[in-house]
Every structure is written in structure tokens, then in C-alpha cells.
N, C-alpha and C. Protein backbone atom coordinates (compact mmCIF):
# COMPACT_ATOMS: atom_id res chain seq x y z
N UNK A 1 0.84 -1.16 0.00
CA UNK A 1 0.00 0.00 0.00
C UNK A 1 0.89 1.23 0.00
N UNK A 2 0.42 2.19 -0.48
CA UNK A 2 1.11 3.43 -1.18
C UNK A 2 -0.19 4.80 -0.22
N UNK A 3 1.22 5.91 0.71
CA UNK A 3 0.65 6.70 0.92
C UNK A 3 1.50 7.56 1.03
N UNK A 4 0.23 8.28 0.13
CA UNK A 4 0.96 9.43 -0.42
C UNK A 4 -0.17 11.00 0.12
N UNK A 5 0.67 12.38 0.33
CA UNK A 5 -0.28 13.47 0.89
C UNK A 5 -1.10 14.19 0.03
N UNK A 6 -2.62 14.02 0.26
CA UNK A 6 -3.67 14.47 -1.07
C UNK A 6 -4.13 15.44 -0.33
N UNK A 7 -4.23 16.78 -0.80
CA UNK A 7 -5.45 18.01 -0.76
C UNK A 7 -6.47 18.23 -0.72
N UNK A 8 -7.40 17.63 -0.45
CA UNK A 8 -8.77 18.12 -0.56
C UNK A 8 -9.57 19.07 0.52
N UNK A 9 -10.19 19.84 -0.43
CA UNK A 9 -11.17 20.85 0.52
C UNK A 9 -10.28 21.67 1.86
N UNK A 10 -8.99 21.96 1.69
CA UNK A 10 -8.13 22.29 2.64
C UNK A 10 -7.68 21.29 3.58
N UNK A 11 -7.97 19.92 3.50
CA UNK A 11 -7.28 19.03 4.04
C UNK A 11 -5.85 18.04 3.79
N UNK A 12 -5.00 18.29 4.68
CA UNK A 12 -4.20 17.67 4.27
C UNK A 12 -3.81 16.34 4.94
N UNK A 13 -3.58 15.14 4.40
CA UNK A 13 -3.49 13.79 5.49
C UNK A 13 -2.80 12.59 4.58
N UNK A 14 -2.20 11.79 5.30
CA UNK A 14 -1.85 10.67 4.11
C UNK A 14 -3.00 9.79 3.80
N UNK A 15 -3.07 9.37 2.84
CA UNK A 15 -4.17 8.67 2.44
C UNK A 15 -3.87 7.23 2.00
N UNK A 16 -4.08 6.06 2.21
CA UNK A 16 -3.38 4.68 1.57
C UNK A 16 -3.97 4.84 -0.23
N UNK A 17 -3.44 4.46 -0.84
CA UNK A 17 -3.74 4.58 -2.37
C UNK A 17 -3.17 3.36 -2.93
N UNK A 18 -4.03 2.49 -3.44
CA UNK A 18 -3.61 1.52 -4.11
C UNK A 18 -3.04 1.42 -5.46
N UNK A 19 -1.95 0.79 -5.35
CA UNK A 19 -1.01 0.58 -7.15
C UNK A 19 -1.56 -0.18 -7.78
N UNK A 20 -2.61 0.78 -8.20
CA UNK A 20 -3.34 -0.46 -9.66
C UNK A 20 -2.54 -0.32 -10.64
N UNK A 21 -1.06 0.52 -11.05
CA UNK A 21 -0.33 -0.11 -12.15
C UNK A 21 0.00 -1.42 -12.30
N UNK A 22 0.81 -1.99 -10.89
CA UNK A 22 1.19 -3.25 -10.86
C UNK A 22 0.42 -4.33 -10.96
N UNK A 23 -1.04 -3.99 -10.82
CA UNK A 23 -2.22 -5.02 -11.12
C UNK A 23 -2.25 -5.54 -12.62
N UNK A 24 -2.04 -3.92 -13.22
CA UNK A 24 -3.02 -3.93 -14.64
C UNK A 24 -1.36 -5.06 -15.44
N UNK A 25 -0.38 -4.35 -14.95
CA UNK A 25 0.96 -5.10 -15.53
C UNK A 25 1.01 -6.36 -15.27
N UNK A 26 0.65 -6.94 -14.47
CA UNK A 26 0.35 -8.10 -14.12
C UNK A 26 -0.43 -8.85 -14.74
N UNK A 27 -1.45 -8.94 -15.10
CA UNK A 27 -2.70 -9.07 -15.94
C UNK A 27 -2.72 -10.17 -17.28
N UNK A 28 -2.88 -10.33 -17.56
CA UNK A 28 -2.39 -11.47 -18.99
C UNK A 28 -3.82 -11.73 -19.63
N UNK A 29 -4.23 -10.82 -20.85
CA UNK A 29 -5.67 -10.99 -21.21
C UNK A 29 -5.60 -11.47 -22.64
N UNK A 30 -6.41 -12.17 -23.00
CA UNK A 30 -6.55 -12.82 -24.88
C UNK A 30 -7.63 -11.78 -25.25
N UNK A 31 -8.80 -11.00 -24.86
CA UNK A 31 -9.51 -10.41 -25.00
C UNK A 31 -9.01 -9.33 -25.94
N UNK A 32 -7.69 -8.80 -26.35
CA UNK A 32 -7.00 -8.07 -27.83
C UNK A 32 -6.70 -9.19 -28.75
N UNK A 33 -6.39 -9.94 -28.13
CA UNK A 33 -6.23 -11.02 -29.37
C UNK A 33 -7.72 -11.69 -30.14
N UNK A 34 -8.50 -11.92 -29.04
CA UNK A 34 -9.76 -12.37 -29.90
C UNK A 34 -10.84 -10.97 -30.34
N UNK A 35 -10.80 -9.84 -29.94
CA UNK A 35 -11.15 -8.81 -30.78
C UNK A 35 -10.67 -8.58 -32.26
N UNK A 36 -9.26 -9.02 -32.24
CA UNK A 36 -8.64 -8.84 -33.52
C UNK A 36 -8.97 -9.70 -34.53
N UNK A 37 -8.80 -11.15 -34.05
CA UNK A 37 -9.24 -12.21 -34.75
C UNK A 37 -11.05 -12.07 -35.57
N UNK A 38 -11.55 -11.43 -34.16
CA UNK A 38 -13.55 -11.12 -34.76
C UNK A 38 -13.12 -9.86 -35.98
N UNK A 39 -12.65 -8.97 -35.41
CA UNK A 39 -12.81 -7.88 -36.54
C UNK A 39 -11.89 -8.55 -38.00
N UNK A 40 -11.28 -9.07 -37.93
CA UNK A 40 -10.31 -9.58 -39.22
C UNK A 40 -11.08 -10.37 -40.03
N UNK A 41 -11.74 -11.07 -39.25
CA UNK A 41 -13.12 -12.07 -39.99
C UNK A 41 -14.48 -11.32 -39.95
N UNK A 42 -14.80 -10.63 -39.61
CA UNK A 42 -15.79 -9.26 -40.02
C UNK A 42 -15.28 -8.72 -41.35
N UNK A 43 -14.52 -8.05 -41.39
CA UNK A 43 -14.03 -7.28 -42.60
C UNK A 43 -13.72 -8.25 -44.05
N UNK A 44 -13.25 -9.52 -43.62
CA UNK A 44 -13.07 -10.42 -44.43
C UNK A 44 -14.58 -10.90 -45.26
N UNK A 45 -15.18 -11.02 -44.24
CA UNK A 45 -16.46 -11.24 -44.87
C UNK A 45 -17.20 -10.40 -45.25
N UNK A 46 -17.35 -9.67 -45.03
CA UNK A 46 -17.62 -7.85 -46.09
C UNK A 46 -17.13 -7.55 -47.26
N UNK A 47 -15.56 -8.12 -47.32
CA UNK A 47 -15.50 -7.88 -48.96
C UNK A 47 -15.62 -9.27 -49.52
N UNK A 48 -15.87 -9.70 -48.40
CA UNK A 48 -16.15 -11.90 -49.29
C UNK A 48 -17.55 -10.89 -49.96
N UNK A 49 -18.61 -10.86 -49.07
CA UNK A 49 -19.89 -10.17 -50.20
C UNK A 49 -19.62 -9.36 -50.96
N UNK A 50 -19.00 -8.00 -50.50
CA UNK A 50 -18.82 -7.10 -51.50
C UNK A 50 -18.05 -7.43 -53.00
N UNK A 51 -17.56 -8.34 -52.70
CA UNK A 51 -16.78 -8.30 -54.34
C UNK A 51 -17.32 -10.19 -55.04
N UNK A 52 -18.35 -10.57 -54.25
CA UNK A 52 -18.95 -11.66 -54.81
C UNK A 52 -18.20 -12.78 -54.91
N UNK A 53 -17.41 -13.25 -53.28
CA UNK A 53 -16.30 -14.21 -53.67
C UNK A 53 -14.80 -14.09 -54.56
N UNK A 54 -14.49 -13.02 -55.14
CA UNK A 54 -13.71 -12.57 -55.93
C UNK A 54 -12.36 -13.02 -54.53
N UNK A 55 -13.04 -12.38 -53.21
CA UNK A 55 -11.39 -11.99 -52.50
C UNK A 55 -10.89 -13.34 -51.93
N UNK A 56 -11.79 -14.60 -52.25
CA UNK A 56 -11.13 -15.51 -51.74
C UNK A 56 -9.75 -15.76 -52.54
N UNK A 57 -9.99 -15.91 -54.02
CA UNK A 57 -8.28 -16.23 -54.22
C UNK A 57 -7.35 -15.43 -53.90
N UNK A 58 -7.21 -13.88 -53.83
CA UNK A 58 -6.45 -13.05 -52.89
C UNK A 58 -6.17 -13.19 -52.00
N UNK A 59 -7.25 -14.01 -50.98
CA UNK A 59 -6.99 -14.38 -49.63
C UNK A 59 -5.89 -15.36 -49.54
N UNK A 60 -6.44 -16.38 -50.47
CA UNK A 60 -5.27 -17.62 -50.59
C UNK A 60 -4.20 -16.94 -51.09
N UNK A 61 -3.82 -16.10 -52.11
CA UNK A 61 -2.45 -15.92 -52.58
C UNK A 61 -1.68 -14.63 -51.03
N UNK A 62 -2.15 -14.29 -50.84
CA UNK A 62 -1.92 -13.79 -49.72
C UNK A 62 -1.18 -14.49 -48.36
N UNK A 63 -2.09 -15.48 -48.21
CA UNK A 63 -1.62 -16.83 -47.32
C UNK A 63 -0.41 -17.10 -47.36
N UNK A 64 -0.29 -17.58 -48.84
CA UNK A 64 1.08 -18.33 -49.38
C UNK A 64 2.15 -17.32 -49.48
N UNK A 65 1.92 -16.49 -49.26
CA UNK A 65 3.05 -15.51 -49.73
C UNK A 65 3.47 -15.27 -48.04
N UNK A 66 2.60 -15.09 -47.28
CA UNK A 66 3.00 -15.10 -45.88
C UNK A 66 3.62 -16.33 -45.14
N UNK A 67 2.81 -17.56 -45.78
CA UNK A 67 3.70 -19.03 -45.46
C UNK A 67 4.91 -18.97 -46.05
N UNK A 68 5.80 -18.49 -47.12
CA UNK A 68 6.85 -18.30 -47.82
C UNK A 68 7.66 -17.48 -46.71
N UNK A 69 7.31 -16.07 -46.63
CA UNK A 69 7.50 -15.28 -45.76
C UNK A 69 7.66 -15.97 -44.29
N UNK A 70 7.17 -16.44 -43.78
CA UNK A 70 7.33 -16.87 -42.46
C UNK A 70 8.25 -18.04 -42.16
N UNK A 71 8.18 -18.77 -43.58
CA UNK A 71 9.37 -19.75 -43.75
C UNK A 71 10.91 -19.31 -43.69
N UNK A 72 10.93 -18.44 -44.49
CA UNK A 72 12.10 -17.73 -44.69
C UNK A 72 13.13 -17.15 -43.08
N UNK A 73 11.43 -16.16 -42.90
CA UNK A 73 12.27 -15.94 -41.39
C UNK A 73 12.72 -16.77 -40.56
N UNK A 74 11.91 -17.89 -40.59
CA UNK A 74 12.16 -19.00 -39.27
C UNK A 74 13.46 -19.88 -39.21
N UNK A 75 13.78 -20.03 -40.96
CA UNK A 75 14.68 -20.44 -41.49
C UNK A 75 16.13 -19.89 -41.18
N UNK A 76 15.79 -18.57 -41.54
CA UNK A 76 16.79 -17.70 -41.52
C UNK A 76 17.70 -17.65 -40.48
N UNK A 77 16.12 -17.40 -39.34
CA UNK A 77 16.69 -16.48 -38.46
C UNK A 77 17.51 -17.76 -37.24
N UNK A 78 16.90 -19.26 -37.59
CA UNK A 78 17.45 -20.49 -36.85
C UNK A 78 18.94 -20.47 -37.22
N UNK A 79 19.28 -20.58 -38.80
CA UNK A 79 20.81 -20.47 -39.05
C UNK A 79 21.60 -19.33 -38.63
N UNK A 80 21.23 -17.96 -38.69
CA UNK A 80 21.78 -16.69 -38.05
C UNK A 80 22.05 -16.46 -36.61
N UNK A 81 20.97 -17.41 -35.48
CA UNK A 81 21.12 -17.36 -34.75
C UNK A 81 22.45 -18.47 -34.00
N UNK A 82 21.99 -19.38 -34.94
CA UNK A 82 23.50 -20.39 -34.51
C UNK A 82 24.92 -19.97 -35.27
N UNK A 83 24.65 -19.00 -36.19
CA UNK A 83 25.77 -18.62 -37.36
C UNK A 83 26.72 -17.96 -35.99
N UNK A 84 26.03 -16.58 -35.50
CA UNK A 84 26.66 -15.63 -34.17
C UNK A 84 27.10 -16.60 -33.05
N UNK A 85 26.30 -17.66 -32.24
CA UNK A 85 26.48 -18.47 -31.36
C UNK A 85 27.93 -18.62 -31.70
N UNK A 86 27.88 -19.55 -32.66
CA UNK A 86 29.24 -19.83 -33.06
C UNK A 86 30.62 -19.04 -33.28
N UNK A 87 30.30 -17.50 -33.66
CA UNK A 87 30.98 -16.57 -33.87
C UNK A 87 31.57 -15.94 -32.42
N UNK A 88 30.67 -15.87 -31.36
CA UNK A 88 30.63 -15.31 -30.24
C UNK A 88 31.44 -16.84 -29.81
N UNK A 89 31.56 -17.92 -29.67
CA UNK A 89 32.13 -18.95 -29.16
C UNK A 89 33.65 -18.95 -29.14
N UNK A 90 33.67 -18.43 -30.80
CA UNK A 90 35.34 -18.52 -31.11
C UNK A 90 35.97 -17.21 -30.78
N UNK A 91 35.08 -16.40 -30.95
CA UNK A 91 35.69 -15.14 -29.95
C UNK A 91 36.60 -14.87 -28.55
N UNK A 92 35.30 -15.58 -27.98
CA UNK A 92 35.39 -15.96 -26.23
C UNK A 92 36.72 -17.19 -26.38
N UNK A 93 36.53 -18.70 -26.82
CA UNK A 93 37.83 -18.83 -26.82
C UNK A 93 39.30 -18.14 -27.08
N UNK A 94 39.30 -17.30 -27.82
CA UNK A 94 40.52 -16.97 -28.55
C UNK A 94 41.52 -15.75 -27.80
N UNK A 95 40.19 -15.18 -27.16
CA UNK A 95 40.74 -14.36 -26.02
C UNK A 95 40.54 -14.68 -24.61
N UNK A 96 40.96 -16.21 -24.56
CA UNK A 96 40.78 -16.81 -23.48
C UNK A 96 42.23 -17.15 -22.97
């Protein structure tokens, strides 16, 4: 508990004040994640009608280009990360 001196009406006194920062930081909610997910499939299905099925193959080429994309990074970033490991290894030996 947190007290700190508040003003009111010409009064002055410590008052206990609770740290609801450390609550809210604490906290761990999916409730942004599944808002995002509803609105992404809202909008999706708005131009699914609006353009008469047209945006499904967009949707799919879209997909694949992000499965490519996500391959790449994962790929990448597994060899880059052991590429440095290794770099940082022979370092540390050499000035050992």
C-alpha cells in the first residue's frame, strides 16, 4: 500500500492509495487477441460479399506468400542465430 499526501477541501493527510499499475501489468488478457481475430473475420467477410467471392483467391495468394515469408524468417533467423552463437564462441575462446 502506497501513501501518499492528497489536498482536498483544505485538508491535508496521508491517504493509503492503491497501485493499480502493478495489477493492470500483471494481468495477462486474450480479450485483444480475440477482438482482432472477430474484426479480421468481419471485414473479411464484407469484402467476401462485396466483391462476390472474388477476394477468396487473394486471400489464398496472400496466405502463401505469408507461409513463404514466415518460412524464410524461421529459417533464416534459426541459421543466423547459430551462425553468431558460433561466432561469439570462437571469440570468447581466442581471447581466453
Amino acid at each position: 500500500m502506497d501513501f501518499r499526501f492528497v489536498g482536498a477541501a483544505g485538508v491535508k493527510g496521508a491517504l493509503p492509495i492503491e497501485n493499480s499499475k502493478s495489477k493492470i501489468e500483471n494481468s495477462v488478457s486474450c480479450l485483444p487477441i480475440i477482438l482482432a481475430v472477430g474484426l479480421a473475420l468481419l471485414v473479411f467477410a464484407v469484402l467476401f460479399v462485396l466483391t462476390s467471392g472474388a477476394i477468396l483467391p487473394a486471400a489464398i495468394a496472400a496466405g502463401v506468400i505469408f507461409g513463404v515469408a514466415a518460412l524464410h524468417y524461421v529459417v533464416w533467423g534459426w541459421w543466423l542465430s547459430g551462425y553468431i552463437r558460433r561466432q561469439v564462441d570462437e571469440e570468447q575462446r581466442d581471447h581466453s
